[in-house]
N, C-alpha and C. Protein backbone atom coordinates (compact mmCIF):
# COMPACT_ATOMS: atom_id res chain seq x y z
N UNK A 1 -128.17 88.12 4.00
CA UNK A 1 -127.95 88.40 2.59
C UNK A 1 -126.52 88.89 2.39
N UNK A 2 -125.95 88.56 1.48
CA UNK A 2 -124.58 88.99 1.10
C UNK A 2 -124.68 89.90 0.14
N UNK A 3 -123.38 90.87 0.48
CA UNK A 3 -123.98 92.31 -0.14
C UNK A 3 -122.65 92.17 -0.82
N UNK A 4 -122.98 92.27 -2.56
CA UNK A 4 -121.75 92.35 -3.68
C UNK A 4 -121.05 93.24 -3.56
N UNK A 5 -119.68 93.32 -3.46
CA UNK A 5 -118.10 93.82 -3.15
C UNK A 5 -118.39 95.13 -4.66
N UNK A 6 -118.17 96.14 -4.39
CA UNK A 6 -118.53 96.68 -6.26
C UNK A 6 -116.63 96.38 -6.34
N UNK A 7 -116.70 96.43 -7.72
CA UNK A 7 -114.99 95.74 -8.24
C UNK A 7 -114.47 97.81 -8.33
N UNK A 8 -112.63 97.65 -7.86
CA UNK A 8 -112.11 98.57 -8.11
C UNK A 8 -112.12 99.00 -9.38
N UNK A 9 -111.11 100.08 -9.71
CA UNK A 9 -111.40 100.56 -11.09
C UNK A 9 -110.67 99.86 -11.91
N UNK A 10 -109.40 99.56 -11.40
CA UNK A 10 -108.76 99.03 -12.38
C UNK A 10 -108.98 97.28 -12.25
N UNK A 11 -109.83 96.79 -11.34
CA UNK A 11 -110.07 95.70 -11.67
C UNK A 11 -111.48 95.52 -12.93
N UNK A 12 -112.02 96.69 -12.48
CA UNK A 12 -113.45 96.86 -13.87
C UNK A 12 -112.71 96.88 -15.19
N UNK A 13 -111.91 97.49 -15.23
CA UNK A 13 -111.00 97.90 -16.79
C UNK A 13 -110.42 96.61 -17.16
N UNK A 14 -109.57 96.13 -16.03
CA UNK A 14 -109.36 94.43 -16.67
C UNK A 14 -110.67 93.26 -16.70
N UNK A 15 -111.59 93.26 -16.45
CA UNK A 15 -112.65 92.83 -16.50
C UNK A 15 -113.49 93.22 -18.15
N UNK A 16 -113.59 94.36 -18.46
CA UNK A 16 -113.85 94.73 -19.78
C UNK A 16 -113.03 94.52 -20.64
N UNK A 17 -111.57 94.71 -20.30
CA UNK A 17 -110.86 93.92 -21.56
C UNK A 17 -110.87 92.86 -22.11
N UNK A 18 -111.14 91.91 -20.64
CA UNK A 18 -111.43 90.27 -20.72
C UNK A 18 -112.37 90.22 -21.73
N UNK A 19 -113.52 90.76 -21.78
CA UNK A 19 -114.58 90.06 -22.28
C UNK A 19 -114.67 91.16 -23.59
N UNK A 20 -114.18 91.94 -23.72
CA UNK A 20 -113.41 92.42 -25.13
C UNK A 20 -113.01 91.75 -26.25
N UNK A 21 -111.71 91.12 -25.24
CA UNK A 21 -110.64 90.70 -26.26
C UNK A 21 -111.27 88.58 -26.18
N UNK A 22 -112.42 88.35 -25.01
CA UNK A 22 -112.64 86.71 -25.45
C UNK A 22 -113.77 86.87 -26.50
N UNK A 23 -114.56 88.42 -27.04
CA UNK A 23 -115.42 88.14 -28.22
C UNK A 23 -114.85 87.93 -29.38
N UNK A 24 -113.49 88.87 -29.30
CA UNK A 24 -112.94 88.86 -30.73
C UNK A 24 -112.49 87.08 -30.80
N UNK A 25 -111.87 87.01 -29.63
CA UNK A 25 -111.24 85.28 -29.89
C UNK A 25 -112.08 84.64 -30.48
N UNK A 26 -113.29 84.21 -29.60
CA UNK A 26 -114.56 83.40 -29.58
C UNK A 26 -114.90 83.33 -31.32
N UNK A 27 -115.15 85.19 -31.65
CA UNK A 27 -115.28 85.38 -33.42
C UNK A 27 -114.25 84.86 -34.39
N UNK A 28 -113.57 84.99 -33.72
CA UNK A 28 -112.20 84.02 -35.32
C UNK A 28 -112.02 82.67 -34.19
N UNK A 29 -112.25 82.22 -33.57
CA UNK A 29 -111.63 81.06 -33.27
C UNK A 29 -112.78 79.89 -32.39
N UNK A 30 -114.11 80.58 -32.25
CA UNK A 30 -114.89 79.76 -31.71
C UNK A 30 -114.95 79.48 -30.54
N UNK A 31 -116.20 78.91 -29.76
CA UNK A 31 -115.69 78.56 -28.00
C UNK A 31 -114.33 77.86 -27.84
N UNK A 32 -113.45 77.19 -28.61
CA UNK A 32 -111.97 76.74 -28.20
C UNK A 32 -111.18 77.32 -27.91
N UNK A 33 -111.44 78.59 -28.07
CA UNK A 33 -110.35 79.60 -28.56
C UNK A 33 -109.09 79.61 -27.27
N UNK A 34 -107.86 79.97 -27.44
CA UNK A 34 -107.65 79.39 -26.02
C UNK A 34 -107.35 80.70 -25.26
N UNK A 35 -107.28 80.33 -24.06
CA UNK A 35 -107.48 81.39 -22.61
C UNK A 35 -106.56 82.19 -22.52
N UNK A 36 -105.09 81.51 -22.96
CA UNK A 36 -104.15 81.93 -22.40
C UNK A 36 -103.73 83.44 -23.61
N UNK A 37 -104.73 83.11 -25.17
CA UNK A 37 -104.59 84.06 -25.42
C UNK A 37 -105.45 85.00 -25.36
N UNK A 38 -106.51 84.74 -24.90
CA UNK A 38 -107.73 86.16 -24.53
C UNK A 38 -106.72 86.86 -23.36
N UNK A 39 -106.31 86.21 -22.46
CA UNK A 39 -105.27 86.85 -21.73
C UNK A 39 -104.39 87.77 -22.31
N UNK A 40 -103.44 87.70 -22.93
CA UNK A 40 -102.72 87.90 -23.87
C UNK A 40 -103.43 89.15 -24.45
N UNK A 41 -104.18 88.93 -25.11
CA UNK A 41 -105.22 90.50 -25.84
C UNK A 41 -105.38 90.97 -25.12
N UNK A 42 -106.22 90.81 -23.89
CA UNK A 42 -106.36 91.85 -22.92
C UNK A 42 -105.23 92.41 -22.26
N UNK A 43 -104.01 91.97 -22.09
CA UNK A 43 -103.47 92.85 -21.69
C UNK A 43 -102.89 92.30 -20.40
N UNK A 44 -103.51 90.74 -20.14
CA UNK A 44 -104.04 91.12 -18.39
C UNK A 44 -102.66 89.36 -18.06
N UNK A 45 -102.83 88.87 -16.62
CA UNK A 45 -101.93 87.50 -16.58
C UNK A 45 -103.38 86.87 -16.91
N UNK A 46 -102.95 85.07 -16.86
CA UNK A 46 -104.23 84.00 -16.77
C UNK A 46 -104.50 84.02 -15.67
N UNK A 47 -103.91 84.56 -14.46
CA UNK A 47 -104.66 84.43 -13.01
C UNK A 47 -105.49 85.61 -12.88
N UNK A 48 -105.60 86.62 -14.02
CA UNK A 48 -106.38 87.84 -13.83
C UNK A 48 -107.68 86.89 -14.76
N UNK A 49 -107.68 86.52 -15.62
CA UNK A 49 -108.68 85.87 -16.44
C UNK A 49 -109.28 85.08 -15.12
N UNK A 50 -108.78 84.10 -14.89
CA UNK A 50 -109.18 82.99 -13.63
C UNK A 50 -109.64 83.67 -12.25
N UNK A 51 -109.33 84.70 -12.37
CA UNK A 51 -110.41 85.18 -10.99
C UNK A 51 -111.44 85.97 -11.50
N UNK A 52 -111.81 86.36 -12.66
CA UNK A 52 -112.93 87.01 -13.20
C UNK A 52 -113.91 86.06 -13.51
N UNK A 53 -113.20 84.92 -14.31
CA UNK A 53 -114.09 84.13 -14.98
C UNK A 53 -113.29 82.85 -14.73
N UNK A 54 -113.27 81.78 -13.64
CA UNK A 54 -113.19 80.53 -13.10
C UNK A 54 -113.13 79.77 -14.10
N UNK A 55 -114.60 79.41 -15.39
CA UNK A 55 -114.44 78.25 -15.88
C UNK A 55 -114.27 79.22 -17.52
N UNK A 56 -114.56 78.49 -18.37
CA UNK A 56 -114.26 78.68 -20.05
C UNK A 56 -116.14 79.05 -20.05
N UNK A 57 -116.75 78.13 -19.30
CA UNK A 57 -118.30 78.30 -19.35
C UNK A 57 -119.14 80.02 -18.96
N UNK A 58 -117.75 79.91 -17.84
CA UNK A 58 -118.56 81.65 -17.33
C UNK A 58 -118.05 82.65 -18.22
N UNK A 59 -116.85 82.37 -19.23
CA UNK A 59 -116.38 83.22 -19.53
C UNK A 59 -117.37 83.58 -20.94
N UNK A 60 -117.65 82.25 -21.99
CA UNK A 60 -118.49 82.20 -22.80
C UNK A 60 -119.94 83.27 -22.22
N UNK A 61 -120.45 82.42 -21.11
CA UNK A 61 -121.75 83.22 -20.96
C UNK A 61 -121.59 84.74 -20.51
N UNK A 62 -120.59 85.32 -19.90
CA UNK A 62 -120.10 87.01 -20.08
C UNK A 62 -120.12 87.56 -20.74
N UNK A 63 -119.68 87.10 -22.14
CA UNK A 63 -119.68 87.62 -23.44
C UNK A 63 -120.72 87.62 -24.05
N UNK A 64 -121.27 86.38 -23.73
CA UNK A 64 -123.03 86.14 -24.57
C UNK A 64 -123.90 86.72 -23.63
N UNK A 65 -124.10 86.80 -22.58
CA UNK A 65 -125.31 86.99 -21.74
C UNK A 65 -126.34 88.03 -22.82
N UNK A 66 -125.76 88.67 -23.01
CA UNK A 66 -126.90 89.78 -23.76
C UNK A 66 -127.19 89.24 -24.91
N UNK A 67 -126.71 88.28 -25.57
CA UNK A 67 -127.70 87.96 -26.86
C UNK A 67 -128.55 86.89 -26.22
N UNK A 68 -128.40 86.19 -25.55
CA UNK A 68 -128.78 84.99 -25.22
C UNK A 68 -130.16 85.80 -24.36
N UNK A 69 -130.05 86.92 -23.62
CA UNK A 69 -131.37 87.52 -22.70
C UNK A 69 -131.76 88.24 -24.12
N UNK A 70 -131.66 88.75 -24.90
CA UNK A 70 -132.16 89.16 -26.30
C UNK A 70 -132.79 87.92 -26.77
N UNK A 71 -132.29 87.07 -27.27
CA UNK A 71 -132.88 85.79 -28.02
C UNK A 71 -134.27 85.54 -26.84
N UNK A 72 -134.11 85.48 -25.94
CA UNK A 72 -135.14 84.60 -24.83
C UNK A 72 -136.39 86.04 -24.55
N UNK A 73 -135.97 86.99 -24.41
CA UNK A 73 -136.77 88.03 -24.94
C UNK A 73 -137.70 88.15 -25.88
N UNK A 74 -136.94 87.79 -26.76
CA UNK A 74 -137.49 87.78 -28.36
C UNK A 74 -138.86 86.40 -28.42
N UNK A 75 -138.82 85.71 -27.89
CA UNK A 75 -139.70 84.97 -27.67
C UNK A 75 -141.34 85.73 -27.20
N UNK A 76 -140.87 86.60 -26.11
CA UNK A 76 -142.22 87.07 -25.73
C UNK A 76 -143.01 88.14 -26.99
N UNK A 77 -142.34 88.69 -27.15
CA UNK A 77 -142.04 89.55 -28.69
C UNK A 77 -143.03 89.10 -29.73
N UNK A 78 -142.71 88.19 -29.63
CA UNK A 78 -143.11 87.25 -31.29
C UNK A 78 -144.45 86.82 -30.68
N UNK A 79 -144.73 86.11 -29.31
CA UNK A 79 -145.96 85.69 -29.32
C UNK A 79 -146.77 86.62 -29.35
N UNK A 80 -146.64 88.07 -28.62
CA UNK A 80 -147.30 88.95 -29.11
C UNK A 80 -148.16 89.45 -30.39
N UNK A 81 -147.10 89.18 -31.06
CA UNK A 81 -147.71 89.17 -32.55
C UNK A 81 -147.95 88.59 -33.46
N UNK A 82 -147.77 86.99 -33.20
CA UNK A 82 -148.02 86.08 -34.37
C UNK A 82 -149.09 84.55 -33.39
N UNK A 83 -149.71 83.89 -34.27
CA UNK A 83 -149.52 82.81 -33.49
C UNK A 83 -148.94 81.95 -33.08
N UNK A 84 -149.42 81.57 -31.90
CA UNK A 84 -148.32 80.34 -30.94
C UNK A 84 -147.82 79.60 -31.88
N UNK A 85 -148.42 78.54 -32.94
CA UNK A 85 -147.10 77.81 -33.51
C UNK A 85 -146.41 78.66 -34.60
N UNK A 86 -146.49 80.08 -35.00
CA UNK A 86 -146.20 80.52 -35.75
C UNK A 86 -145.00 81.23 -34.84
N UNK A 87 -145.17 81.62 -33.71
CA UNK A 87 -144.09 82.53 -33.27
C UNK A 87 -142.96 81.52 -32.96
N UNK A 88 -143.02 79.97 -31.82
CA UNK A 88 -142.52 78.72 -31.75
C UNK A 88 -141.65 78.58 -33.13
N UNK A 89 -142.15 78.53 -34.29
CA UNK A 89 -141.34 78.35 -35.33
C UNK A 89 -140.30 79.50 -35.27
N UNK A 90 -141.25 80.92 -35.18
CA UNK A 90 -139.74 81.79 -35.88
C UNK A 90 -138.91 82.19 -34.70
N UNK A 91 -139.06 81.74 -33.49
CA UNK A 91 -138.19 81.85 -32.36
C UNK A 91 -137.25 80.41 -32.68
N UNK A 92 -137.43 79.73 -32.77
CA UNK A 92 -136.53 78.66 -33.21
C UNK A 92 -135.75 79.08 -34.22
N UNK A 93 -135.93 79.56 -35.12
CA UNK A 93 -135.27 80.13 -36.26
C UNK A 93 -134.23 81.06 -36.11
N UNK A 94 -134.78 81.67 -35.40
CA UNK A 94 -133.78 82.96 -34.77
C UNK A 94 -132.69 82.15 -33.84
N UNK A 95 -133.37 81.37 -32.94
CA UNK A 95 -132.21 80.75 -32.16
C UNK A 95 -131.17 79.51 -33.34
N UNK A 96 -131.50 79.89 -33.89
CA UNK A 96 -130.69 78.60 -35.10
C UNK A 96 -129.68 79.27 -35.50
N UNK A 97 -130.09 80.31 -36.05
CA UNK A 97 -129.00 81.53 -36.84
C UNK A 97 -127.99 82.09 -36.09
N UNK A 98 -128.95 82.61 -34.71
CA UNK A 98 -127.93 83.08 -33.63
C UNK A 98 -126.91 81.84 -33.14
N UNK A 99 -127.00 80.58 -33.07
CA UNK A 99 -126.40 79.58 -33.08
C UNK A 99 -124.91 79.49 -34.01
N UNK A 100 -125.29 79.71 -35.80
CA UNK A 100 -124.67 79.63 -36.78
C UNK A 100 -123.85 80.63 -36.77
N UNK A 101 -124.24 82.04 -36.79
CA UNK A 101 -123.24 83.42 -37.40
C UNK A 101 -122.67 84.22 -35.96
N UNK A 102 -123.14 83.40 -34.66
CA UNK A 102 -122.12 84.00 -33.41
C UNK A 102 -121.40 82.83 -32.68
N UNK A 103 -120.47 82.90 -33.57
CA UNK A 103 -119.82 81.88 -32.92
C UNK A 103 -119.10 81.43 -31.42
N UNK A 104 -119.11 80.78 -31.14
CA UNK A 104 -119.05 80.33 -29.44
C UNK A 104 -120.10 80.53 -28.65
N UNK A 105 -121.86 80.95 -29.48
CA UNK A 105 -122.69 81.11 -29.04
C UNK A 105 -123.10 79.53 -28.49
N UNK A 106 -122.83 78.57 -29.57
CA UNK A 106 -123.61 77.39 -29.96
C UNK A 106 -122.97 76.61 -28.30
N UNK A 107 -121.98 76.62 -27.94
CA UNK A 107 -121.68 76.22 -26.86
C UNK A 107 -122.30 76.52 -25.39
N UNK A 108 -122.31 77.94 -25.52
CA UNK A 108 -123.05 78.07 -24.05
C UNK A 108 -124.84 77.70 -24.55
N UNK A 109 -125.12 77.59 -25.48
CA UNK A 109 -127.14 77.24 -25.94
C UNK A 109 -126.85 75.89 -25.84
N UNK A 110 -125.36 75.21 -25.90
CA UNK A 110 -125.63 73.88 -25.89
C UNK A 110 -126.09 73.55 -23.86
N UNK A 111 -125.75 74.21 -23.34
CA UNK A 111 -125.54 73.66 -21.87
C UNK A 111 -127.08 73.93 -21.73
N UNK A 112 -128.52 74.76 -22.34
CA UNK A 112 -129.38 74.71 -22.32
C UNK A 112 -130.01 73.54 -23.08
N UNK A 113 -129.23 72.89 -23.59
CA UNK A 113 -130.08 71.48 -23.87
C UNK A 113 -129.40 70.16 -22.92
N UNK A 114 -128.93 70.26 -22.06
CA UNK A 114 -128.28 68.94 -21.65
C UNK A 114 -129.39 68.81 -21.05
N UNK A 115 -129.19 67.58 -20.03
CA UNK A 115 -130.12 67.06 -19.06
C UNK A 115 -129.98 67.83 -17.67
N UNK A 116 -128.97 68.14 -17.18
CA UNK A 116 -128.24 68.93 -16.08
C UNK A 116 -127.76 68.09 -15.06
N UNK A 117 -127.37 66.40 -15.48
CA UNK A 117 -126.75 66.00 -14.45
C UNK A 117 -124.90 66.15 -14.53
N UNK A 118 -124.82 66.56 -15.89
CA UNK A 118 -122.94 67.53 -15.92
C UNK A 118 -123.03 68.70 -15.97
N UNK A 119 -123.92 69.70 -15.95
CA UNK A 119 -123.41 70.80 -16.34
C UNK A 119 -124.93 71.43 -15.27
N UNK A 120 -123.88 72.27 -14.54
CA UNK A 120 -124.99 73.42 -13.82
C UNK A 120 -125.55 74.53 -14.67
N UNK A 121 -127.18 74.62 -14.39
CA UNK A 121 -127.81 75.44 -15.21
C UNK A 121 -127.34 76.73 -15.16
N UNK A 122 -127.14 77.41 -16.38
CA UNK A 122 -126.28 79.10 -16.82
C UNK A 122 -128.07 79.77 -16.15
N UNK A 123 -127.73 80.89 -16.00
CA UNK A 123 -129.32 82.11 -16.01
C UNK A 123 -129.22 81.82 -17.68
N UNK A 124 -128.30 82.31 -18.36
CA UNK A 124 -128.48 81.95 -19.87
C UNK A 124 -128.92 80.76 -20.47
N UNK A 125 -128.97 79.60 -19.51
CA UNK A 125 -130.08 78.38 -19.75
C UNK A 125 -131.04 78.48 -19.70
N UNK A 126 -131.27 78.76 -18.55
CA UNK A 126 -132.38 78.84 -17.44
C UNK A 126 -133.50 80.30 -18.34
N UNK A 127 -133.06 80.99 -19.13
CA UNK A 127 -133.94 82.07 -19.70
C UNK A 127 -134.27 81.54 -20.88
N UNK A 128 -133.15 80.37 -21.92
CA UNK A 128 -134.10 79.95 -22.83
C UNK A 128 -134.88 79.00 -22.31
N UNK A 129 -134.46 78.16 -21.72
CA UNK A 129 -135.50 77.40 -21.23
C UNK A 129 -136.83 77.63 -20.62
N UNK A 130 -137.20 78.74 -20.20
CA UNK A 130 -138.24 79.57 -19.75
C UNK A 130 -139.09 79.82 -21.08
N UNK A 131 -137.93 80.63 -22.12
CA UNK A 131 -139.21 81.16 -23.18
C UNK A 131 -139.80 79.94 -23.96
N UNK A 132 -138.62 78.95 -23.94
CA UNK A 132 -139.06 77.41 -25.15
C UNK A 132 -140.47 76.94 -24.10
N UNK A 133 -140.33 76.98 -22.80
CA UNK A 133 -141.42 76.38 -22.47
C UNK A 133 -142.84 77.42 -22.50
N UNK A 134 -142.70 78.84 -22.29
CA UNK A 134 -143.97 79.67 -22.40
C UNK A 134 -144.31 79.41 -24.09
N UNK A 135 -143.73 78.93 -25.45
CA UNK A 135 -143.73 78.65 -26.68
C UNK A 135 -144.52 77.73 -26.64
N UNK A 136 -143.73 76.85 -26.02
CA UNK A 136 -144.48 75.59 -26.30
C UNK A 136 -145.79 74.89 -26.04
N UNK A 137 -145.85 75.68 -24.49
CA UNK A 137 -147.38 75.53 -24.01
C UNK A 137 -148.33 76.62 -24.63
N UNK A 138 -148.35 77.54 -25.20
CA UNK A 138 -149.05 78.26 -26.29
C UNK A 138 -149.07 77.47 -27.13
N UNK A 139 -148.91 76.98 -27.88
CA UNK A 139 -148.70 76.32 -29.01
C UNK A 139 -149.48 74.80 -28.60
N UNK A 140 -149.17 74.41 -28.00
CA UNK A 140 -150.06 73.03 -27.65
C UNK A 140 -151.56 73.43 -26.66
N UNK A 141 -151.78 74.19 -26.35
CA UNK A 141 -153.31 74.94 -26.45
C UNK A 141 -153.42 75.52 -27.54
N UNK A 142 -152.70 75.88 -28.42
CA UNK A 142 -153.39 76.33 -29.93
C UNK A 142 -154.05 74.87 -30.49
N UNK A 143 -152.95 73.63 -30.34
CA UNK A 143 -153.14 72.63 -30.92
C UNK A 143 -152.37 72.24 -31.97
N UNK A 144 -151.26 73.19 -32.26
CA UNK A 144 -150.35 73.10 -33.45
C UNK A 144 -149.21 72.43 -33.17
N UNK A 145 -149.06 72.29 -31.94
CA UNK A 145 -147.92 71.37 -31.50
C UNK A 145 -148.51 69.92 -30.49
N UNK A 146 -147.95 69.44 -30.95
CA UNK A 146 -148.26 67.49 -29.69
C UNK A 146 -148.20 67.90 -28.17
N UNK A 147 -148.97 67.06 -27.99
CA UNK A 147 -149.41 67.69 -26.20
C UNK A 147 -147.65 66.58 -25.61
N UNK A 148 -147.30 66.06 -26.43
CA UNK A 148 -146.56 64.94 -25.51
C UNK A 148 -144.82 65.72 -25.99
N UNK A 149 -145.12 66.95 -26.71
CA UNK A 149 -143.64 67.71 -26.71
C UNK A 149 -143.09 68.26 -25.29
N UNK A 150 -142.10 67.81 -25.14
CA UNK A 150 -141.65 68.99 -23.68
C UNK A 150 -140.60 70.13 -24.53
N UNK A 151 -140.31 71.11 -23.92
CA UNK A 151 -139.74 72.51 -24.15
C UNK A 151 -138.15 71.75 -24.18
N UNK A 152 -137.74 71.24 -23.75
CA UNK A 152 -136.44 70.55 -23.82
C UNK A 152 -136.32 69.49 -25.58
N UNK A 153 -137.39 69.16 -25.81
CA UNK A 153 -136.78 68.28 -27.06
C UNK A 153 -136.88 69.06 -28.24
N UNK A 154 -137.25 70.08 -28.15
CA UNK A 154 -137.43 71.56 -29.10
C UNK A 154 -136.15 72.51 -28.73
N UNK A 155 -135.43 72.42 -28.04
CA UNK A 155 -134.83 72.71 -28.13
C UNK A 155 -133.87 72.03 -28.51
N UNK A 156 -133.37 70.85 -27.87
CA UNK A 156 -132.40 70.31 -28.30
C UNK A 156 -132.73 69.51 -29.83
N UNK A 157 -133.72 69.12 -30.57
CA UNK A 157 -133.93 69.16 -32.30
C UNK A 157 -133.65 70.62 -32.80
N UNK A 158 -133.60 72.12 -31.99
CA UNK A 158 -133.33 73.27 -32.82
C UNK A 158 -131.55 73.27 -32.59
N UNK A 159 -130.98 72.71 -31.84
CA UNK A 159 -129.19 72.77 -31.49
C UNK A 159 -129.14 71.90 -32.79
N UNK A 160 -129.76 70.65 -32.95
CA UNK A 160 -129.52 69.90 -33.71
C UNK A 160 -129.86 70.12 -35.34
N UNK A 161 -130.44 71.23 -35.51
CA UNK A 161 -130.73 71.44 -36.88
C UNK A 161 -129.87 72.23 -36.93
N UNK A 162 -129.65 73.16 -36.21
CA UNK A 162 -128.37 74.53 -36.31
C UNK A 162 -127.06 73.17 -36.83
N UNK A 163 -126.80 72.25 -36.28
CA UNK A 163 -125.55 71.53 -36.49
C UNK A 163 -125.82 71.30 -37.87
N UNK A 164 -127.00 70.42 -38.49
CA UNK A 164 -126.87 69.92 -39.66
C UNK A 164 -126.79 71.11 -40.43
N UNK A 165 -127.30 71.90 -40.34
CA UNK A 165 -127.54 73.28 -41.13
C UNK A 165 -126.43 73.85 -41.27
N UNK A 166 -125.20 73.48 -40.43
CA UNK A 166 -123.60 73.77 -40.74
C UNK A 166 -122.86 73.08 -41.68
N UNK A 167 -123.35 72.02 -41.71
CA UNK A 167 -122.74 71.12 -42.29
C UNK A 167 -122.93 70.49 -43.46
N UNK A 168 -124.21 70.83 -43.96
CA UNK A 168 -125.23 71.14 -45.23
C UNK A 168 -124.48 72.41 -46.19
N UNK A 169 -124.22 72.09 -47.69
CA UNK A 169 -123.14 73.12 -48.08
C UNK A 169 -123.79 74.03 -48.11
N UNK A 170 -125.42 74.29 -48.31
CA UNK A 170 -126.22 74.98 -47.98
C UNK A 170 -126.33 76.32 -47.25
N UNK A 171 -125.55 75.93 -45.41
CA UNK A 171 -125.18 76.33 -44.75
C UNK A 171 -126.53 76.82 -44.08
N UNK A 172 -126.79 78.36 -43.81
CA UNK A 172 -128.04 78.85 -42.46
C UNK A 172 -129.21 78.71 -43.73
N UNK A 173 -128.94 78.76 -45.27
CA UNK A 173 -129.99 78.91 -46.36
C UNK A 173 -130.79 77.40 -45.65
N UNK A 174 -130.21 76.36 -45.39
CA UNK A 174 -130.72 75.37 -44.95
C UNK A 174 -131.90 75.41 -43.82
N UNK A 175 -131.66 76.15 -42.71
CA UNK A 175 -132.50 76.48 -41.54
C UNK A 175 -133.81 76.26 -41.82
N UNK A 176 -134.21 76.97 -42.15
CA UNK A 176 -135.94 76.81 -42.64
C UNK A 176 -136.38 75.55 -43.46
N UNK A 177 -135.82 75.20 -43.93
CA UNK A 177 -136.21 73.83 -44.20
C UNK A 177 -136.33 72.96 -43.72
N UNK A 178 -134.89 72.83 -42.57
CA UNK A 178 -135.13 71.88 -41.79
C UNK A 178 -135.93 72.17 -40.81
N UNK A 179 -136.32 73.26 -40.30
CA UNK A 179 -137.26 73.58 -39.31
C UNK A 179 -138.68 73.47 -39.90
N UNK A 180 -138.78 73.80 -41.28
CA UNK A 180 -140.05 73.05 -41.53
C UNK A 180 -140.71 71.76 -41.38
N UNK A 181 -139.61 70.87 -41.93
CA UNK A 181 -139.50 69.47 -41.70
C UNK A 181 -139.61 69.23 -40.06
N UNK A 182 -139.24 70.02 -39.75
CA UNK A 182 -139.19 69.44 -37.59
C UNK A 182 -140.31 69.67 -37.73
N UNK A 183 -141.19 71.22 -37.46
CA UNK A 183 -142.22 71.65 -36.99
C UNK A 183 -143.11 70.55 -37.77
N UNK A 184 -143.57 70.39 -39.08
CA UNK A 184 -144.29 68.84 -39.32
C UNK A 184 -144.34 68.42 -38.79
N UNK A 185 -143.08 67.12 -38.44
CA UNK A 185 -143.29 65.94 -37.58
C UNK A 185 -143.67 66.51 -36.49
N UNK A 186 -143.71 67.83 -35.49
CA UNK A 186 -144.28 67.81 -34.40
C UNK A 186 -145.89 68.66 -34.11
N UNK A 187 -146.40 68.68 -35.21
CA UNK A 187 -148.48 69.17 -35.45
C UNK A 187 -148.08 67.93 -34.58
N UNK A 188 -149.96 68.21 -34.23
CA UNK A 188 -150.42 66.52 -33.88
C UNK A 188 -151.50 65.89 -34.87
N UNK A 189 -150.76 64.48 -35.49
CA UNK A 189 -151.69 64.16 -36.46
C UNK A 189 -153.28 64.29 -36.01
N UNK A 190 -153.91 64.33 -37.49
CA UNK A 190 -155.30 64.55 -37.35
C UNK A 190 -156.07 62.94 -36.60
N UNK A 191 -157.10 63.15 -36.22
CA UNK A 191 -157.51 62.46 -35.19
C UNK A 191 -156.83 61.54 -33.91
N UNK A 192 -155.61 61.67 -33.59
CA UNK A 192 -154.91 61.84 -32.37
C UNK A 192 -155.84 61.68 -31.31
């Protein structure tokens, strides 16, 4: 077993600035935002950025990890207290919004919908993908969802409503509608 190095002090302090100064970027400028100036804010060179955080992907999920283990959390939460296709809906909902109003979120939730033959699974994948599937199989033993849904096309129709729902002048007022309209097409018609 390999036993983690703990980081010096002043490498922890440039490490917190990093992911400081890439939320504020990320917030006015989106996952594009560029590197060389989260560098720049923090204080720090790009080879101090590049040995903390290697790709643009790890750096995104550093900053997000905690909403993204919040959001996937929030899943167990809800089934607790509502029913399976009722909680399925408003966990989708939540992941729509959190999509819309944190920006550079929508990028690292996107690498939880690929297929995974470009992109290695994040833990921040790998945890929504966990709760969409404990959702979904509740929900299709309730019977409110199609036995022939997998946890992957629910997610990637909820990336995809978060998009239209941007782009709708509407904006997140849109969300629920279109998630109504999804969750429809996916009941299973009557006698099925």
């Amino acid at each position: 077993m390999t036993q983690v190095k703990p980081m010096r002090a002043d490498a922890r302090r440039n490490y917190d600035k990093l992911l400081k100064a890439a939320a504020e970027a990320f917030a006015e400028h989106g996952e594009s935002a560029s590197l060389d100036d989260i560098a720049k804010r923090a204080g720090v060179g790009s080879g101090t950025l590049y040995r903390h955080f290697p790709t643009r992907q790890a750096l995104l999920e550093a900053v997000y990890v905690d909403a993204i283990e919040a959001l996937a959390a929030r899943a167990g939460e809800l089934a607790q207290r509502l029913p399976p296709g009722e909680a399925l809906g408003e966990w989708l909902y939540e992941v729509c919004l959190g999509t819309i109003e944190v920006r550079g979120l929508k990028s690292l939730l996107g690498s939880a919908v690929t297929d995974g033959s470009n992109v290695t699974l994040t833990a921040c994948a790998a945890s929504l993908k966990q709760a969409a599937a404990r959702l979904v199989a509740a929900a299709q033993r309730e019977e409110t969802l199609r036995s022939d849904v997998e946890p992957i096309d629910v997610l990637r129709l909820t990336h995809g409503i978060s998009t239209a729902s941007e782009l709708a002048s509407g904006g997140v007022g849109q969300v629920r509608r279109y998630l109504s309209l999804l969750m429809d097409g996916l009941r299973p018609a009557a006698g099925r």
